[in-house]
N, C-alpha and C. Protein backbone atom coordinates (compact mmCIF):
# COMPACT_ATOMS: atom_id res chain seq x y z
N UNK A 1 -146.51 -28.47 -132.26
CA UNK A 1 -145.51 -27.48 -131.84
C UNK A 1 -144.61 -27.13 -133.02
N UNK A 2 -144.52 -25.64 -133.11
CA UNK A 2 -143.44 -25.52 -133.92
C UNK A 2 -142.02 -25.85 -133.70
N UNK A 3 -141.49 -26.14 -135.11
CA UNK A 3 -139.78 -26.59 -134.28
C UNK A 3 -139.30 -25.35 -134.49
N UNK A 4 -139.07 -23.91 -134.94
CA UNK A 4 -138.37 -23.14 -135.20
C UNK A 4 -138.50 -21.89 -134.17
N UNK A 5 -139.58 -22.78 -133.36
CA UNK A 5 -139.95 -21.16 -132.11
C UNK A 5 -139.25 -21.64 -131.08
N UNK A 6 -138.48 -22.59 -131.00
CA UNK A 6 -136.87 -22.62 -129.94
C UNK A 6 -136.01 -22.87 -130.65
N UNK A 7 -135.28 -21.84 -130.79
CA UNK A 7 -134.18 -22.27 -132.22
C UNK A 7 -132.71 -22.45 -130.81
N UNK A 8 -132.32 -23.55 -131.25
CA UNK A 8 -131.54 -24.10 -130.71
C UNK A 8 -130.25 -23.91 -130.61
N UNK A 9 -129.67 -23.16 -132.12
CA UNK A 9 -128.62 -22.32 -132.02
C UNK A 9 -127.89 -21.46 -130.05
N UNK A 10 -129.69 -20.78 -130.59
CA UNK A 10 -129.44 -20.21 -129.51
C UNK A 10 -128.72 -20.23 -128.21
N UNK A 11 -129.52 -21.46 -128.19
CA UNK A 11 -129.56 -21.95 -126.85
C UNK A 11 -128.05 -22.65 -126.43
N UNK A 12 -127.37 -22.99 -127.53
CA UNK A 12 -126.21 -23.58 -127.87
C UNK A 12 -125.32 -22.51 -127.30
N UNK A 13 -125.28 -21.22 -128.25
CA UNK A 13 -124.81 -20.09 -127.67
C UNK A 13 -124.52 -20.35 -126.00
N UNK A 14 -126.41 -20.09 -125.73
CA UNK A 14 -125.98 -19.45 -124.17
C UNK A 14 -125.17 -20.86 -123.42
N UNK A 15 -125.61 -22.21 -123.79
CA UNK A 15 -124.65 -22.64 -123.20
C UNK A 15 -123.07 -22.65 -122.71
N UNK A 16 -122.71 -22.22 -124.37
CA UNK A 16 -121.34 -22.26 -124.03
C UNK A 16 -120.76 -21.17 -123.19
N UNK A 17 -121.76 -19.97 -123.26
CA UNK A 17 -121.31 -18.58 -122.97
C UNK A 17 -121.07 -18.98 -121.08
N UNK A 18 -122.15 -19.29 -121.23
CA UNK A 18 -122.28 -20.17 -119.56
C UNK A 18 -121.33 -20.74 -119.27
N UNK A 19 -120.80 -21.58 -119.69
CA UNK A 19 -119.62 -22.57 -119.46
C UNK A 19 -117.98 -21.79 -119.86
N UNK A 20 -117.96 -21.10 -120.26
CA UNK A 20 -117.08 -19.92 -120.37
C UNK A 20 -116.62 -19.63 -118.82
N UNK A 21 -116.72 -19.27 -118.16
CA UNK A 21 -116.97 -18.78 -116.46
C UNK A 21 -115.92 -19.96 -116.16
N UNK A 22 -116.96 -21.11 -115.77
CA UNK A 22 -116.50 -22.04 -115.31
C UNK A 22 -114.45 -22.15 -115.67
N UNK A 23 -114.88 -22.77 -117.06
CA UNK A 23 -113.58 -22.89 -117.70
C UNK A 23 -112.40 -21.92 -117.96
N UNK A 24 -112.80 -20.51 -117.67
CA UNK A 24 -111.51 -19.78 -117.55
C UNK A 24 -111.07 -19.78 -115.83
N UNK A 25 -112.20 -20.12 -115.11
CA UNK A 25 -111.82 -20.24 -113.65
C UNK A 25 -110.87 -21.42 -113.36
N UNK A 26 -110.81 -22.38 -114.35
CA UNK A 26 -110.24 -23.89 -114.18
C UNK A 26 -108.81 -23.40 -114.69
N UNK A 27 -108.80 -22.42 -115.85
CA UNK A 27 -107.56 -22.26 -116.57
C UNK A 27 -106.87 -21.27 -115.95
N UNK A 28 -107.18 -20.02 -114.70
CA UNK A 28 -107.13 -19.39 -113.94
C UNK A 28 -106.08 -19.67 -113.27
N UNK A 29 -106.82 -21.13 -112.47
CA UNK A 29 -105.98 -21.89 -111.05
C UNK A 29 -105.15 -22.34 -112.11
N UNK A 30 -105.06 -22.94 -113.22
CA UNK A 30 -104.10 -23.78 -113.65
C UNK A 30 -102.68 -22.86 -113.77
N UNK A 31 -102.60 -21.43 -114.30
CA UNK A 31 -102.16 -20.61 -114.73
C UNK A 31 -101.51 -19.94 -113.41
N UNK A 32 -101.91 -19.72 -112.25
CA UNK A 32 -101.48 -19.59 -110.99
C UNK A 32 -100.92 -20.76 -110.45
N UNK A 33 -100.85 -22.21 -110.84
CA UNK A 33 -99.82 -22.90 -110.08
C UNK A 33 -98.73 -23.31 -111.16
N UNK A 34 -98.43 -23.13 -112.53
CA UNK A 34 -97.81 -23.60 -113.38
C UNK A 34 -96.79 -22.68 -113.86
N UNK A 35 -95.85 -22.88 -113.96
CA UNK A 35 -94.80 -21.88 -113.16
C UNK A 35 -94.47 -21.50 -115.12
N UNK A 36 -94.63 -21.96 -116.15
CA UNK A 36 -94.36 -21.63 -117.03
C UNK A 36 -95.53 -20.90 -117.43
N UNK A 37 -97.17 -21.00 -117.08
CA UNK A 37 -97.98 -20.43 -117.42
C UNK A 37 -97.59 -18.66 -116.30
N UNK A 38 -97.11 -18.88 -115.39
CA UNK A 38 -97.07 -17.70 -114.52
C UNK A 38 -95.88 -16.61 -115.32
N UNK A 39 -95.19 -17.20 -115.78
CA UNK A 39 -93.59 -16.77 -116.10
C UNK A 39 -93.83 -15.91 -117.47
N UNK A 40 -94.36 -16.96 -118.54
CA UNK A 40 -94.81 -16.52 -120.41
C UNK A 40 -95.65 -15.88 -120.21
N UNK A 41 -97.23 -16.23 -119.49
CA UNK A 41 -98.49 -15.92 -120.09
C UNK A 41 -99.32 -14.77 -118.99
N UNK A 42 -99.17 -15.31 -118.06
CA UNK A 42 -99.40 -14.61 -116.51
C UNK A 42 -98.64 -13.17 -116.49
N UNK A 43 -97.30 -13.35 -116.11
CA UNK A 43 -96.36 -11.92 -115.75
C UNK A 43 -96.32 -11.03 -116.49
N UNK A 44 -95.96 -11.09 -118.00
CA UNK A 44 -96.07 -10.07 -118.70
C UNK A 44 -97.18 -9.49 -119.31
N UNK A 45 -98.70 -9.73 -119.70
CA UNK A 45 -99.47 -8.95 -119.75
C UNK A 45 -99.77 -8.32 -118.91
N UNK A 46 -99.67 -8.66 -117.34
CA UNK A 46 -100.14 -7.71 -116.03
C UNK A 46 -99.02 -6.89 -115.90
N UNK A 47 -97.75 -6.89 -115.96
CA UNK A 47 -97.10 -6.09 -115.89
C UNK A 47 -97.60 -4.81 -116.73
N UNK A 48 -97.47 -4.69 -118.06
CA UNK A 48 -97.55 -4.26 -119.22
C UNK A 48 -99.10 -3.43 -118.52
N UNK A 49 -100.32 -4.16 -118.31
CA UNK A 49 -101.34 -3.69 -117.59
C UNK A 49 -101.39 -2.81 -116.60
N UNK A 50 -100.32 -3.12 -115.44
CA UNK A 50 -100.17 -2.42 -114.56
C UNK A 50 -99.28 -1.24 -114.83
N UNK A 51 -98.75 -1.06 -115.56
CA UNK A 51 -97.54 0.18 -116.68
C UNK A 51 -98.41 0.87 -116.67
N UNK A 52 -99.27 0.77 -118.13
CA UNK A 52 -100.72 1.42 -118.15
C UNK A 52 -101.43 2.18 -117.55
N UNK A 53 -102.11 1.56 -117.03
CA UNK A 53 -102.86 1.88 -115.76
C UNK A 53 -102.66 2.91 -114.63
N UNK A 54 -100.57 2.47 -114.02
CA UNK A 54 -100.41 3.37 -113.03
C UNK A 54 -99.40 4.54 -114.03
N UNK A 55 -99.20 4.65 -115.04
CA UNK A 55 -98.95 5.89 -116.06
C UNK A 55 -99.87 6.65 -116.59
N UNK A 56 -101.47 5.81 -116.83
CA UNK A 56 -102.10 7.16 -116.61
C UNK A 56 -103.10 7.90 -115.29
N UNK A 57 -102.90 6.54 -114.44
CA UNK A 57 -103.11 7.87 -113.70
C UNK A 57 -101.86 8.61 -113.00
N UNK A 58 -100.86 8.29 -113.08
CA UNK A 58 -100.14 9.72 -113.10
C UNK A 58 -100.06 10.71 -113.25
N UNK A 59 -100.57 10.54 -114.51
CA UNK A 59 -100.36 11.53 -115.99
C UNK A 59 -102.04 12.35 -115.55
N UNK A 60 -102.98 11.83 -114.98
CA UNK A 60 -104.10 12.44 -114.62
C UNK A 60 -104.10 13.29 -113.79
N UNK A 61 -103.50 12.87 -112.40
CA UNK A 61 -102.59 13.30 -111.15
C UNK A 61 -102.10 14.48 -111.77
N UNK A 62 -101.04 14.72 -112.75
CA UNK A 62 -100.09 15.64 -112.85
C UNK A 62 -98.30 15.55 -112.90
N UNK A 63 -98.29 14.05 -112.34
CA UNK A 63 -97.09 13.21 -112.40
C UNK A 63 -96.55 13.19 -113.26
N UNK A 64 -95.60 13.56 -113.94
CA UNK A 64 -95.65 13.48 -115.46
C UNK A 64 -93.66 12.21 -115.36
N UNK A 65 -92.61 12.45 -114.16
CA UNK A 65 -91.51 12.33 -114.37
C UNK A 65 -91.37 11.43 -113.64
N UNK A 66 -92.73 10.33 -112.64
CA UNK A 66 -92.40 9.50 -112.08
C UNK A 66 -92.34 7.98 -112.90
N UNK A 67 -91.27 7.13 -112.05
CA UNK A 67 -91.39 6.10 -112.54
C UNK A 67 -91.74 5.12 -112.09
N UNK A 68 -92.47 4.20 -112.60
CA UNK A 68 -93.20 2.92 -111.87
C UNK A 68 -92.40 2.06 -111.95
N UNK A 69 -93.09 1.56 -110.45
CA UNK A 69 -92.74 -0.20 -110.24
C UNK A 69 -93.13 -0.64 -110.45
N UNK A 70 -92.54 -2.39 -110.94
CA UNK A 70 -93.33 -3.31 -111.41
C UNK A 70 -94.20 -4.22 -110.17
N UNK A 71 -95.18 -4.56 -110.65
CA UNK A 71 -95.88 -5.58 -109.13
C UNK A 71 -95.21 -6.29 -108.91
N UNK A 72 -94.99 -6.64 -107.89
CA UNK A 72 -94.29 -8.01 -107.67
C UNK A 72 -94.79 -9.26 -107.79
N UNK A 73 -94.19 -10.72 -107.76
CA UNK A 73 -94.67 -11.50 -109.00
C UNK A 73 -96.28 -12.12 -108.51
N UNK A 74 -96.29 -12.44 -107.18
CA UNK A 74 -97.50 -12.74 -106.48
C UNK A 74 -98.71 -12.04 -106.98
N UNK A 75 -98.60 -10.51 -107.05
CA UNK A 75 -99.57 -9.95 -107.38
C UNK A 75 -99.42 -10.11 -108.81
N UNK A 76 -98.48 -10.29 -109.78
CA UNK A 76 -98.62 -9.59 -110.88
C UNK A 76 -99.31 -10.85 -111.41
N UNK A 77 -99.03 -12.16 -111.24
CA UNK A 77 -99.64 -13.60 -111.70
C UNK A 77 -101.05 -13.43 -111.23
N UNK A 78 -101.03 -13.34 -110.14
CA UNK A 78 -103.03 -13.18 -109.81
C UNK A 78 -103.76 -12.09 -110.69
N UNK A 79 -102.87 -10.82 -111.01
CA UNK A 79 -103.56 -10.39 -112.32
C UNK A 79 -103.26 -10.44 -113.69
N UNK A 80 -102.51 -11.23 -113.49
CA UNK A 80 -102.32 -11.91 -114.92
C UNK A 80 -103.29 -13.12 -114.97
N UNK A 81 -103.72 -13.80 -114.08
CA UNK A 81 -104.19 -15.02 -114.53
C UNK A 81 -106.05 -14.15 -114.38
N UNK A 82 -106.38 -13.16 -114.22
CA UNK A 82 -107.12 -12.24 -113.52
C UNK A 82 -107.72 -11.70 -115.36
N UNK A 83 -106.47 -11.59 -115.51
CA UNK A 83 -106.68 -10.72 -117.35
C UNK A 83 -106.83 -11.74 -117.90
N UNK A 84 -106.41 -13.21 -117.70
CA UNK A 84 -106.53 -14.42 -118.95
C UNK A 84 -107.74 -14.92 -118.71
N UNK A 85 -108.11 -14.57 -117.42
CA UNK A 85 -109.70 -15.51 -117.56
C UNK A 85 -110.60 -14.56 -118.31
N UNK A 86 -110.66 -13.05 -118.15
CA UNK A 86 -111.40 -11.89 -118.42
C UNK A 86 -111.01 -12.24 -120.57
N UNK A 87 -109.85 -12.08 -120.82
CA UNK A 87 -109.81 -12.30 -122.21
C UNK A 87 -110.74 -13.67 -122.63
N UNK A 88 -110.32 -14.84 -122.34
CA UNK A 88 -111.38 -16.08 -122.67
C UNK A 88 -112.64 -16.07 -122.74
N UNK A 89 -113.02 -15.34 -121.42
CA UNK A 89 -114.97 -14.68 -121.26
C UNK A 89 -115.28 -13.90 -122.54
N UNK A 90 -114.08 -13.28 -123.28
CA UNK A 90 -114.72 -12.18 -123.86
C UNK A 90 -114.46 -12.72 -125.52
N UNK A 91 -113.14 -13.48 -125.33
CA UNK A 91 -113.25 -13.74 -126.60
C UNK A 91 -114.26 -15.21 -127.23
N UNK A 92 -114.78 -15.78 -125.72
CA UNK A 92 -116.26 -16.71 -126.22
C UNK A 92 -117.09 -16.10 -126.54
N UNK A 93 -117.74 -15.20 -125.93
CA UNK A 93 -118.77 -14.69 -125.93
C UNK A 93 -118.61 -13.24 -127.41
N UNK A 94 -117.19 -12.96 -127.88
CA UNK A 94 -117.31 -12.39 -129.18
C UNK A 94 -117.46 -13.38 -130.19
N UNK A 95 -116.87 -14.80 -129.99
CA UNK A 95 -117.46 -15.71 -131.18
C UNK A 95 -118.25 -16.04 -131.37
N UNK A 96 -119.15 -16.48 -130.23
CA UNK A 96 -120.63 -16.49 -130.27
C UNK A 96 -121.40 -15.40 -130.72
N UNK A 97 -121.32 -13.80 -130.59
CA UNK A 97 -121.57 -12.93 -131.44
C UNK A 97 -121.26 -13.13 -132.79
N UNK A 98 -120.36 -13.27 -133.47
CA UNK A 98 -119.41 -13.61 -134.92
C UNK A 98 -120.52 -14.53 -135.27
N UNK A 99 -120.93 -15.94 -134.89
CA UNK A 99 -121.35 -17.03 -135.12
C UNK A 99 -122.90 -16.82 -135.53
N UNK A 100 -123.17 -16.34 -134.46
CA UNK A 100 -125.05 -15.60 -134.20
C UNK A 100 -124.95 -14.79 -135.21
N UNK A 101 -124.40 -13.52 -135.75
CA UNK A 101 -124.81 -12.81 -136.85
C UNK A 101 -124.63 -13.28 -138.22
N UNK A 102 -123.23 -14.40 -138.11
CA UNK A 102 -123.38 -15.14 -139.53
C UNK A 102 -124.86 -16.17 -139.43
N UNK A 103 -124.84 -16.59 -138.88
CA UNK A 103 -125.94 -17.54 -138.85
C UNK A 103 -127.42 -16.50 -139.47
N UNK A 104 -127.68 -15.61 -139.00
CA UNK A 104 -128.88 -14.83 -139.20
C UNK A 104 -128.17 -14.00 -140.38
N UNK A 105 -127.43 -14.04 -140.88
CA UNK A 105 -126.94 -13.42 -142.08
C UNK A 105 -127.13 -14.61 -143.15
N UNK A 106 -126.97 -15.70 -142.77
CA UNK A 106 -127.32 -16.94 -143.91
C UNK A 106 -128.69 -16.68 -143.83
N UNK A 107 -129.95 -16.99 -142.84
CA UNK A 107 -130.97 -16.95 -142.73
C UNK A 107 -131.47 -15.90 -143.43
N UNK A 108 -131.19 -14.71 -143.55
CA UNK A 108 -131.40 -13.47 -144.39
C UNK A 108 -130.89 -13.74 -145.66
N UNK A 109 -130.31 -13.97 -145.82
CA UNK A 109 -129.82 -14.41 -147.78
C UNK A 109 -130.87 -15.76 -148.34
N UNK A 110 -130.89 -16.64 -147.50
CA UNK A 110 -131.44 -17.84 -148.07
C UNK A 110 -133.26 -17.29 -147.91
N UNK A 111 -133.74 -16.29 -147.08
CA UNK A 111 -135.14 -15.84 -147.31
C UNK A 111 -135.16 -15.06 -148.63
N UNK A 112 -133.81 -13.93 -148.50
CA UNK A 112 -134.11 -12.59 -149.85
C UNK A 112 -133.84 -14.04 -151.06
N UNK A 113 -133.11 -15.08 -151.41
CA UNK A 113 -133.07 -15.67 -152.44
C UNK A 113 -134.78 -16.68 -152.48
N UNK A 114 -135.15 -17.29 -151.56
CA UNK A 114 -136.63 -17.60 -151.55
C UNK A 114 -137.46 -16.54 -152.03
N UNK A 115 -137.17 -14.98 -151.80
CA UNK A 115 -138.49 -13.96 -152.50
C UNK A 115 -137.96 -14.20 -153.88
N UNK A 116 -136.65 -13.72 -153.99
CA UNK A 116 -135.96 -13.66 -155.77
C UNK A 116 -136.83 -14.65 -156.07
N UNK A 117 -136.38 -16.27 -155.98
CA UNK A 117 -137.24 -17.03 -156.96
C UNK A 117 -138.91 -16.89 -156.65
N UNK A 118 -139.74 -16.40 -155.83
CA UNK A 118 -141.04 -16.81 -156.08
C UNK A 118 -141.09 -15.37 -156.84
N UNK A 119 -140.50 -14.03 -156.91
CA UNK A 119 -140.57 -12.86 -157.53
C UNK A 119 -140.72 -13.31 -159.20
N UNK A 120 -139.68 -14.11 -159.39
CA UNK A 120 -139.03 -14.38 -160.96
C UNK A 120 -140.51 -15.75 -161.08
N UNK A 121 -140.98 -16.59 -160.33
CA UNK A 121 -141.77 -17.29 -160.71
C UNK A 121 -142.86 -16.52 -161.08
N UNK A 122 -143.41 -15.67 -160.00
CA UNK A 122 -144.68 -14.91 -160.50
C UNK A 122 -144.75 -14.46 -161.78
N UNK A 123 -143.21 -13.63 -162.07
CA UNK A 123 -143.41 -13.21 -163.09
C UNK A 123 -143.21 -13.97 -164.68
N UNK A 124 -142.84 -14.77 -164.08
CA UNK A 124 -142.89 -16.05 -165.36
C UNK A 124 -144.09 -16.49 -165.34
N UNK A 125 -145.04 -17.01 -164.66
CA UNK A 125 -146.27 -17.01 -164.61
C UNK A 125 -147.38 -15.88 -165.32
N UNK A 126 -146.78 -14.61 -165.41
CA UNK A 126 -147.68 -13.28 -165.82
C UNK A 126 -147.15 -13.09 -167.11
N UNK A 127 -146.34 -13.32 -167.74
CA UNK A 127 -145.90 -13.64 -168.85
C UNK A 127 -146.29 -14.46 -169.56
N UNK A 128 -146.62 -15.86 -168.92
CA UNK A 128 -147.50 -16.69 -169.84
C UNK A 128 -148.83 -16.39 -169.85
N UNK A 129 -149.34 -15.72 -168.84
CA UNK A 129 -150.63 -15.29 -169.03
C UNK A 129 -150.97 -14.33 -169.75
N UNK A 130 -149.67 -13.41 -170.32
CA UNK A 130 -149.91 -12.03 -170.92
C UNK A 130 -149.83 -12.81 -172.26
N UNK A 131 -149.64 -14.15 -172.49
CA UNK A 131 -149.36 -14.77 -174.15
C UNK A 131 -150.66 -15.28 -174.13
N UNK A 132 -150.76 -15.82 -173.17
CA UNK A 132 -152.07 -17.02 -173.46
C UNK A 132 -152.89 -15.67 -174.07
N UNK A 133 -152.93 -14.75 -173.09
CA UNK A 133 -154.38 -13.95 -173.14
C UNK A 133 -154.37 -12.93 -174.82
N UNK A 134 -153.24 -13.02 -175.12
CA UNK A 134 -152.76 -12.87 -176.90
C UNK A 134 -153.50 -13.58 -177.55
N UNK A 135 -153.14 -14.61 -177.41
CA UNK A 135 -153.73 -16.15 -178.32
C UNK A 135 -155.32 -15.56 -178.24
N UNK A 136 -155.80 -15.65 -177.40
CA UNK A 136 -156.78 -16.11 -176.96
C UNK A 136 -157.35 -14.44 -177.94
N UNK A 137 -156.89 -13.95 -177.68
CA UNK A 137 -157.85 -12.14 -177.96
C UNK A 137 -157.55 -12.48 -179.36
N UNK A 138 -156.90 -12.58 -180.27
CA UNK A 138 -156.34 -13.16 -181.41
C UNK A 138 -157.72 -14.48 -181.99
N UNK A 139 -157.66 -15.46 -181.14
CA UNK A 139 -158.85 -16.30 -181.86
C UNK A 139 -159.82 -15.88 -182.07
N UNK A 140 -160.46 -14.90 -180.59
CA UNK A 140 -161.23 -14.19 -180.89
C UNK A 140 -161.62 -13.31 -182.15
N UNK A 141 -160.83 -12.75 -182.35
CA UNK A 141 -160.63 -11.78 -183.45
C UNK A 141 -161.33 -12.36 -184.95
N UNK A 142 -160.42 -13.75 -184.65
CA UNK A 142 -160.29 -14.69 -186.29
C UNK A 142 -161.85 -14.90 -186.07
N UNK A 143 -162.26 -15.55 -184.83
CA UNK A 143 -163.71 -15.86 -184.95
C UNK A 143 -165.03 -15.05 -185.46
N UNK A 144 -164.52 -13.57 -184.73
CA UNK A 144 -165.66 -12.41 -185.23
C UNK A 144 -164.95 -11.98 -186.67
N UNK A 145 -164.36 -11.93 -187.35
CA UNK A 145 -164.16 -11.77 -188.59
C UNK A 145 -164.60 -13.12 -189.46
N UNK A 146 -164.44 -14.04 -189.44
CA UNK A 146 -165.71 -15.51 -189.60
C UNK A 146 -166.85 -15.15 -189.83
N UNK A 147 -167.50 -14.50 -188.17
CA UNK A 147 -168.73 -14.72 -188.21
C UNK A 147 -169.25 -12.95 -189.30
N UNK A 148 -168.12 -12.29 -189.27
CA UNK A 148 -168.54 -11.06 -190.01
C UNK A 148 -168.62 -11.44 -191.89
N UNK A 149 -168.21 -12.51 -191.71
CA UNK A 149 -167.82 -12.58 -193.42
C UNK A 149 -169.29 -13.81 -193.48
N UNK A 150 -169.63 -14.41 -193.50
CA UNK A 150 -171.09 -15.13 -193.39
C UNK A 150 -172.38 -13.69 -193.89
N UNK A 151 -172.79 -13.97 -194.93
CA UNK A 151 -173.98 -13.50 -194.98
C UNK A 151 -174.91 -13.22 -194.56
N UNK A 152 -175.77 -12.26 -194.37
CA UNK A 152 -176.81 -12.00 -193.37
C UNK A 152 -177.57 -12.81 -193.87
N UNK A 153 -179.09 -13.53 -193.46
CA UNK A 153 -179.52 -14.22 -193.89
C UNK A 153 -180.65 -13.19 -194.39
N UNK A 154 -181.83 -13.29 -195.17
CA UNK A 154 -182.77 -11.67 -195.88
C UNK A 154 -183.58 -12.33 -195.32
N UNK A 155 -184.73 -11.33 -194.82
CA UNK A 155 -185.95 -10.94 -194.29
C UNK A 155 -186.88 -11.23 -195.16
N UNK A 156 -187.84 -12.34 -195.23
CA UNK A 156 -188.94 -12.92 -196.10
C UNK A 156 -190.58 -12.65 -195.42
């Protein structure tokens, strides 16, 4: 069996991507009963979200001079803790992207540097063969000029 036809990286990946779910669901509930996670981390991105959201569709509507309410805190923590699990999903699963393309970006450099050197070997190799085959056409040479300088032997 080959070892490189389950590359394990991979699989590493999907694990964690998998386990992502789980663990923003754990940090979710934690974030909905923890009154400092509801207060810092929870309330004000959903607020800020819900701004957004019900300003443009206003602004889609035609509304242009109304002003919004804020959710109240029940709702605004369930989508706040709603947006923190959705950010965690996304920012695992972008590192695992980040991770996966460096990884196959090493794999691509360390192959193009494997062609470089067998490129530069070949041609160090064809170079000594373009000398040898010098030498060699060269002895030749010396030899038939030898055998040209030897006397014919005469016809008796």
């Amino acid at each position: 069996m080959v070892v490189g036809a389950f590359p394990i990286a991979k699989l590493l990946y999907l694990g964690v991507r998998q386990m992502s779910k789980p663990v923003a669901n754990r940090i979710k509930a934690g974030a909905r009963k923890s009154e400092f996670f509801k207060n810092y981390v929870c309330l004000p991105p959903a607020q800020l979200y819900h701004w957004i959201e019900m300003r443009t569709k206003m602004r889609i509507m035609g509304f242009r001079g109304s002003t919004i309410k804020p959710l109240n805190e029940e709702a605004a923590a369930e989508l706040g803790a709603e947006l923190l699990g959705e950010a965690i999903i996304f920012f695992v699963g972008g590192g695992c992207m980040v991770l996966e393309y460096s990884r196959q970006a090493f794999n691509s450099r360390r192959k193009e540097e494997e062609l470089n050197e067998t490129i530069t070997s070949l041609q160090t190799q064809l170079a000594e063969l373009a000398l040898t085959t010098e030498t060699l056409d060269a002895q030749l040479r010396e030899v038939n000029r030898q055998l040209l300088s030897f006397p014919l032997p005469s016809k008796k």
